[in-house]
N, C-alpha and C. Protein backbone atom coordinates (compact mmCIF):
# COMPACT_ATOMS: atom_id res chain seq x y z
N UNK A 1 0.81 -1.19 0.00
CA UNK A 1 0.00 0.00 0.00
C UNK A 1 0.87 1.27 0.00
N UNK A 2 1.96 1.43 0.84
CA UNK A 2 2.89 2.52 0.87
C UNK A 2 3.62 2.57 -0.51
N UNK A 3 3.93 1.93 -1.42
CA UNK A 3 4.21 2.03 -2.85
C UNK A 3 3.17 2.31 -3.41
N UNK A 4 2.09 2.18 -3.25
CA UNK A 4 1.17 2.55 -4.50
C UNK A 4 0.49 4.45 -3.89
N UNK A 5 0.44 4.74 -2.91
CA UNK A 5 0.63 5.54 -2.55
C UNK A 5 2.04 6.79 -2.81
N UNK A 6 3.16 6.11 -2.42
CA UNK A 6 4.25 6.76 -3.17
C UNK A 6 4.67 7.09 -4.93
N UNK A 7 4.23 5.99 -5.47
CA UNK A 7 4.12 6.14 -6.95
C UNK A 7 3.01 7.06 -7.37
N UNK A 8 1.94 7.31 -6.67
CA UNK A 8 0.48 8.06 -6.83
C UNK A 8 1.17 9.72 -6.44
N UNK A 9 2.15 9.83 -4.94
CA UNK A 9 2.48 11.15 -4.76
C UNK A 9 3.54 11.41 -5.90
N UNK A 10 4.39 10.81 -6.00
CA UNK A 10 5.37 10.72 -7.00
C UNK A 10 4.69 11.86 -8.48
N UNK A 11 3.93 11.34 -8.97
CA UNK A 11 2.72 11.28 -10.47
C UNK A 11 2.40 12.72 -10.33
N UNK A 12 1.89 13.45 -8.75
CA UNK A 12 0.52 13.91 -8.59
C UNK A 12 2.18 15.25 -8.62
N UNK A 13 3.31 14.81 -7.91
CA UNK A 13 4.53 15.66 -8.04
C UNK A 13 5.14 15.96 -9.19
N UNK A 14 4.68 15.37 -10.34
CA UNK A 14 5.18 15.64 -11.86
C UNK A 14 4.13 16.54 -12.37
N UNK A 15 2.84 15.86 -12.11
CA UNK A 15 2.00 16.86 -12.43
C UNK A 15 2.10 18.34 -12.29
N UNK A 16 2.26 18.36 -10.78
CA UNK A 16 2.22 20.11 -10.53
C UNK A 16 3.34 20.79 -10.40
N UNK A 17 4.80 19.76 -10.87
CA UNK A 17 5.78 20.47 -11.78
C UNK A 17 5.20 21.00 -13.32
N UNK A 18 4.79 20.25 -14.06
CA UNK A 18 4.19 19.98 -15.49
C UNK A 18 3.46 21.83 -15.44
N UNK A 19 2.78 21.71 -14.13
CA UNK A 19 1.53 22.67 -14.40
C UNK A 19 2.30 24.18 -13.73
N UNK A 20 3.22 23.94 -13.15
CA UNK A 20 3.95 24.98 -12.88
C UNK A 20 4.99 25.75 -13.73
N UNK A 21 5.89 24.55 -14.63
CA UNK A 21 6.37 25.30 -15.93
C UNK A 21 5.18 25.77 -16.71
N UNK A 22 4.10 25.24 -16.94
CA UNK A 22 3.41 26.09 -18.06
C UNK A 22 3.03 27.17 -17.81
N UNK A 23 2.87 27.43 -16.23
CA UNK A 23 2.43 28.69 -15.45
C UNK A 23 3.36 29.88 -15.88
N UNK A 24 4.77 29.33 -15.40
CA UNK A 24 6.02 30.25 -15.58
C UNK A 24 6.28 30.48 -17.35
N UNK A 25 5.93 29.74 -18.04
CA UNK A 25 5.98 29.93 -19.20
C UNK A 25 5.44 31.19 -19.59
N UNK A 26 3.66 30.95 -19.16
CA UNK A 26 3.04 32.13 -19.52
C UNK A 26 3.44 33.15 -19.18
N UNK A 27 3.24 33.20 -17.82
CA UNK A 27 4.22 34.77 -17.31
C UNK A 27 5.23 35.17 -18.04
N UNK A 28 6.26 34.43 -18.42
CA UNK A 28 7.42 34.77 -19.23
C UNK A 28 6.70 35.45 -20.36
N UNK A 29 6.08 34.77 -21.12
CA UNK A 29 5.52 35.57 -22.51
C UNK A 29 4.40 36.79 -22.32
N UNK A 30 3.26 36.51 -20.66
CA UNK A 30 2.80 38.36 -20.95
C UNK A 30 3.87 38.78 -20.61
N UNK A 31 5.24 38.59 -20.02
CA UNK A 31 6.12 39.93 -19.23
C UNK A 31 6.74 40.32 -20.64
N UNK A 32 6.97 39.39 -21.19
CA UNK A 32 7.55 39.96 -22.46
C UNK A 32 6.68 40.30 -23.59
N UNK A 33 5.18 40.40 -23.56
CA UNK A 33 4.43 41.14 -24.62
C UNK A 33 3.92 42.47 -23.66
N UNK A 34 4.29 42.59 -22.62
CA UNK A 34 4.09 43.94 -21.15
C UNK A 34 5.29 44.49 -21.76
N UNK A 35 6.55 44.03 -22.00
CA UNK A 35 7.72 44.71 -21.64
C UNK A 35 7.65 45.80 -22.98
N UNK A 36 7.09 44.50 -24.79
CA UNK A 36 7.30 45.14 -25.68
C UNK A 36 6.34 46.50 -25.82
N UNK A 37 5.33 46.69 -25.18
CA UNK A 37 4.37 47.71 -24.95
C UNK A 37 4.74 48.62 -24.62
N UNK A 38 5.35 48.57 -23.35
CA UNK A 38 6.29 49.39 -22.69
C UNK A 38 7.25 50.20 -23.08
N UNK A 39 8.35 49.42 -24.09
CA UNK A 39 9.56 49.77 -24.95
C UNK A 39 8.50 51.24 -26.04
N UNK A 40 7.70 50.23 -26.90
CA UNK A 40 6.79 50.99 -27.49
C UNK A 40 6.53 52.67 -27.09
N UNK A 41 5.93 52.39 -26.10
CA UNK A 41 5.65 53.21 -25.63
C UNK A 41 6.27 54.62 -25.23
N UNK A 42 8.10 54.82 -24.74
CA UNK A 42 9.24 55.30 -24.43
C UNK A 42 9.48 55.61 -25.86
N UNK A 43 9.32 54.52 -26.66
CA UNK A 43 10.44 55.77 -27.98
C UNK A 43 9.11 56.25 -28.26
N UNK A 44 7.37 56.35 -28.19
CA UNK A 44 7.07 57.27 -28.91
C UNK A 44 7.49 58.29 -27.95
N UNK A 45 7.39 58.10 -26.19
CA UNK A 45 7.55 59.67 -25.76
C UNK A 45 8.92 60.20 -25.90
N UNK A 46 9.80 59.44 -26.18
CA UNK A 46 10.84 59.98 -26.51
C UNK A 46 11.11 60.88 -27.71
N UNK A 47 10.07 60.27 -29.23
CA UNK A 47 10.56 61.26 -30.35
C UNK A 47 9.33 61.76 -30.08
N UNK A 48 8.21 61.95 -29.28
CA UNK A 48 7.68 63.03 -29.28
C UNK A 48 8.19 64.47 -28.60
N UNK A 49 8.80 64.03 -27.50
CA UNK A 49 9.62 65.32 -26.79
C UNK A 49 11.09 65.28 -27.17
N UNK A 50 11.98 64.48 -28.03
CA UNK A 50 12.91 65.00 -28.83
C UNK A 50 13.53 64.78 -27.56
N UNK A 51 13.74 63.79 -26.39
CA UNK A 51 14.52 63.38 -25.81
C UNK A 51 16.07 62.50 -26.16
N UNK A 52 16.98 62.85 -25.31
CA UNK A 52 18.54 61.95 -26.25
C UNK A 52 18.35 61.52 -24.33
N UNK A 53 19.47 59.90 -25.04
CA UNK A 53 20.78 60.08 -23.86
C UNK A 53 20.82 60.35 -22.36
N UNK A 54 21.05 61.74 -22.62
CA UNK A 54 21.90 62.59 -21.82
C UNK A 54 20.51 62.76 -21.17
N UNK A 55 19.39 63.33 -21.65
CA UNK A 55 18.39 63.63 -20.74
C UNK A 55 17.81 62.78 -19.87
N UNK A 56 17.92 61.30 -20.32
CA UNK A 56 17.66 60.25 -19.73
C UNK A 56 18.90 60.07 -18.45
N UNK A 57 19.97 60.61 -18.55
CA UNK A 57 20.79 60.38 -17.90
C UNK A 57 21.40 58.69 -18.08
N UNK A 58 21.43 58.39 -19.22
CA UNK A 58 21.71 56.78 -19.96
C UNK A 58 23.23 57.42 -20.56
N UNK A 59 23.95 56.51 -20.19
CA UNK A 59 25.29 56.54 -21.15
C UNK A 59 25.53 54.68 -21.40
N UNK A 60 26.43 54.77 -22.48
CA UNK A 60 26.44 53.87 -23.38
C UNK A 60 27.27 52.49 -22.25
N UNK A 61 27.88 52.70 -21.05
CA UNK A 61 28.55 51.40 -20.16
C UNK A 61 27.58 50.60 -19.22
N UNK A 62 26.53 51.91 -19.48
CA UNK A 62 25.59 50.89 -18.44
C UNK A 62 24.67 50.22 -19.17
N UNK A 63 24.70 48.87 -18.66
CA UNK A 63 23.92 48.05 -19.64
C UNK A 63 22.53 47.79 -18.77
N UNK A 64 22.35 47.97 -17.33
CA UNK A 64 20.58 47.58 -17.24
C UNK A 64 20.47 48.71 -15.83
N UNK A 65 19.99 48.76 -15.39
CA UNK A 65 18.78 49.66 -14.46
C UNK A 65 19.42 49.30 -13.04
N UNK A 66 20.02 48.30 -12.80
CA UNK A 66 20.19 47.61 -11.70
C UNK A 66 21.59 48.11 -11.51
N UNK A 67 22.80 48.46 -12.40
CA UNK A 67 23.45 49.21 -11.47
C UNK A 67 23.66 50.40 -11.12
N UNK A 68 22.39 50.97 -11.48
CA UNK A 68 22.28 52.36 -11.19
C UNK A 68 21.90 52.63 -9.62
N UNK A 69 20.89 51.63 -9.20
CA UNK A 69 20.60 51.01 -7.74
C UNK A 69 21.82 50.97 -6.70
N UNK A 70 23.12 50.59 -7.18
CA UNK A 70 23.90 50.26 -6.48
C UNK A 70 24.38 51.91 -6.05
N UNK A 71 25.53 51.28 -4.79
CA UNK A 71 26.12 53.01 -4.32
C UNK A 71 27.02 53.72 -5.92
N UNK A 72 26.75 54.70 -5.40
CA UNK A 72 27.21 55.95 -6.78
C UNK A 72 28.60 55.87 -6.69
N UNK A 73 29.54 55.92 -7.74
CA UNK A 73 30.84 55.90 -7.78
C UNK A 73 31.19 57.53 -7.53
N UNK A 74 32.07 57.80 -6.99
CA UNK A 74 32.41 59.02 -7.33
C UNK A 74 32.63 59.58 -8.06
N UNK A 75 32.63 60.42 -8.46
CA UNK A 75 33.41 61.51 -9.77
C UNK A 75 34.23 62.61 -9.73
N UNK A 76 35.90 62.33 -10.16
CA UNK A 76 36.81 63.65 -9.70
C UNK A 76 36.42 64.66 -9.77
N UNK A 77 36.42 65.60 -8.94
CA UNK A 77 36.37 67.20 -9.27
C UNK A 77 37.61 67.10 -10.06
N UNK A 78 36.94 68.47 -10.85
CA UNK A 78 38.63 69.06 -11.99
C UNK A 78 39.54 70.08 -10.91
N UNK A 79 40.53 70.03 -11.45
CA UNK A 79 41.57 70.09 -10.63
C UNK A 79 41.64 72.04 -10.50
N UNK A 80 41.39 72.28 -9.17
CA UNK A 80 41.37 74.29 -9.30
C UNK A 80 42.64 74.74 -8.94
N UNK A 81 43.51 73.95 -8.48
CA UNK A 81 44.96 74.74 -8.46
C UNK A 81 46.06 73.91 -8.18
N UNK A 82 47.61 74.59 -9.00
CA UNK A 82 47.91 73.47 -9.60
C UNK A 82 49.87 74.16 -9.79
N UNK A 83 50.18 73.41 -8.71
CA UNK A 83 51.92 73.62 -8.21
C UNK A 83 52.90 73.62 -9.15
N UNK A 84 54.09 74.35 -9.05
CA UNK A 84 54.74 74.39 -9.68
C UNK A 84 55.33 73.25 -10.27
N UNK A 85 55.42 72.00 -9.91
CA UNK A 85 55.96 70.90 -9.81
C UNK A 85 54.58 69.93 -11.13
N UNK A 86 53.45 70.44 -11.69
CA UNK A 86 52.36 70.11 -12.10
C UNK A 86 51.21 69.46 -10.87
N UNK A 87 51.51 69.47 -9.46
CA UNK A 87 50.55 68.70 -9.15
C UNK A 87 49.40 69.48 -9.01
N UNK A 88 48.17 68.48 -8.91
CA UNK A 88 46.72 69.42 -9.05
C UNK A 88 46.03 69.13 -7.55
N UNK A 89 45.81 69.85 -7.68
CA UNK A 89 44.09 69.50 -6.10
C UNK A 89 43.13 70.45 -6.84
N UNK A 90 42.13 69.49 -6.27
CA UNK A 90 40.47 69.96 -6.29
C UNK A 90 40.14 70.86 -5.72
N UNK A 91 40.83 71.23 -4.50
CA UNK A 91 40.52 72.05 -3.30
C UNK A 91 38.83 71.29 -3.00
N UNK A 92 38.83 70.46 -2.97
CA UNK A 92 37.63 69.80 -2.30
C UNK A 92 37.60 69.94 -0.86
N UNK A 93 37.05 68.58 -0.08
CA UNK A 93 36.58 68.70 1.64
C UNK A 93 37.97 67.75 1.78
N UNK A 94 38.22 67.68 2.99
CA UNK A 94 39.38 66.48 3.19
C UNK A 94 40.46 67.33 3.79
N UNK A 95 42.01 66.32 3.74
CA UNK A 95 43.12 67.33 4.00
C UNK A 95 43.97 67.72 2.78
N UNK A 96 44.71 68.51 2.93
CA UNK A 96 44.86 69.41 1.75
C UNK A 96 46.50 68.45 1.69
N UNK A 97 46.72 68.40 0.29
CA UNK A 97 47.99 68.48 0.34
C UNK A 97 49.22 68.18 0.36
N UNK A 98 50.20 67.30 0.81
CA UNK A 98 51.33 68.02 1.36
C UNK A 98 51.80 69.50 0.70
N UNK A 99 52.07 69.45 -1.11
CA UNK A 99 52.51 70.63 -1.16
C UNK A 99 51.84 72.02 -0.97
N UNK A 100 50.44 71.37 -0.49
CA UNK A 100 49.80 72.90 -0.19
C UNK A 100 50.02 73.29 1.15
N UNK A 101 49.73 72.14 1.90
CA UNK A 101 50.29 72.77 3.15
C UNK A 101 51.95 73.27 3.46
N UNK A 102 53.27 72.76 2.87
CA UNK A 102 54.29 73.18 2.41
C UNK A 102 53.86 74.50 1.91
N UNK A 103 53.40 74.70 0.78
CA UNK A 103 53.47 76.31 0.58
C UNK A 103 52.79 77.37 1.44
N UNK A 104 51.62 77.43 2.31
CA UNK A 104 51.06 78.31 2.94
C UNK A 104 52.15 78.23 4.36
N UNK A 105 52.84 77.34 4.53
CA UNK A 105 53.29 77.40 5.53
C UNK A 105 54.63 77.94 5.30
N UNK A 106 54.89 78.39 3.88
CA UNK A 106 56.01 79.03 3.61
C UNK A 106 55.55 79.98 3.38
N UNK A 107 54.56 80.79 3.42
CA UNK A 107 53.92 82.13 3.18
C UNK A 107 52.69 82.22 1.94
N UNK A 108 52.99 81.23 1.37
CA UNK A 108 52.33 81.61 -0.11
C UNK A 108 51.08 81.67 -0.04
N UNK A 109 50.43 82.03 -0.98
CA UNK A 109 48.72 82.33 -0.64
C UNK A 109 48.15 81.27 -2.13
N UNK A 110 47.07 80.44 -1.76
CA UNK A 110 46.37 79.85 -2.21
C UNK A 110 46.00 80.46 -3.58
N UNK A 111 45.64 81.34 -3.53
CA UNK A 111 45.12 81.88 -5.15
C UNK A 111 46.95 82.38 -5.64
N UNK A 112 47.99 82.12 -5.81
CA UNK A 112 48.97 81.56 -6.62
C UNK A 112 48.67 80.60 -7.25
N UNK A 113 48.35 79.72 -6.74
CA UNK A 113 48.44 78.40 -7.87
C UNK A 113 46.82 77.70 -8.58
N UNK A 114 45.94 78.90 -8.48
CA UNK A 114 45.06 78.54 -8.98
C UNK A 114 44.82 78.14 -10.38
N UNK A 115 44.32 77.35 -10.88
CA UNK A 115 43.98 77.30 -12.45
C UNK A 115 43.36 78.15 -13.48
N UNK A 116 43.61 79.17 -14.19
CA UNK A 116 43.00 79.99 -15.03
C UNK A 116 42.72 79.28 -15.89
């Protein structure tokens, strides 16, 4: 009796695998006749308002949505002043330096080595 029972759960366990891929199947195909709607939809508002790119804030390395989610990379400030020797600082937040602190502490004043 415990075999014919086990072969019966066994059956009844293929089944509602069977009925669960066809489930996931479907979903797969509305998400992807949802998604093509969707797409649709973006380039008309896009060439209707003559949107690029840049307005989207889309550049060409990022390939999906998801690592935009992640923490933000930084981005150098450009460099505002800039030593005789070529080195640059941002004059950002932080500590400054060595050769800046070297020069103010030799007298020099900060707007010397600024970048024009």
């Amino acid at each position: 009796m415990a075999t014919k029972s086990l072969s019966s759960l066994n059956a009844h366990i293929q089944e509602l695998q069977q009925q669960a891929d066809a489930l996931k199947k479907q979903a797969d195909e509305l998400r992807n006749l949802e998604r093509a709607g969707v797409i649709e939809e973006l380039r008309a508002k896009i060439a209707e308002y003559c949107l690029t790119a840049g307005d989207l804030r889309l550049n060409a390395s990022t390939k999906s949505a998801k690592k935009v989610s992640g923490s933000r990379s930084a981005t150098k400030a450009a460099p505002r002043y800039r030593s005789s020797n070529g080195e640059e600082w941002s004059g950002g937040r932080g500590r400054k330096p060595r050769w800046v602190t070297e020069a103010l502490a030799a007298g020099k004043e900060l707007t010397q080595f600024e970048i024009k």
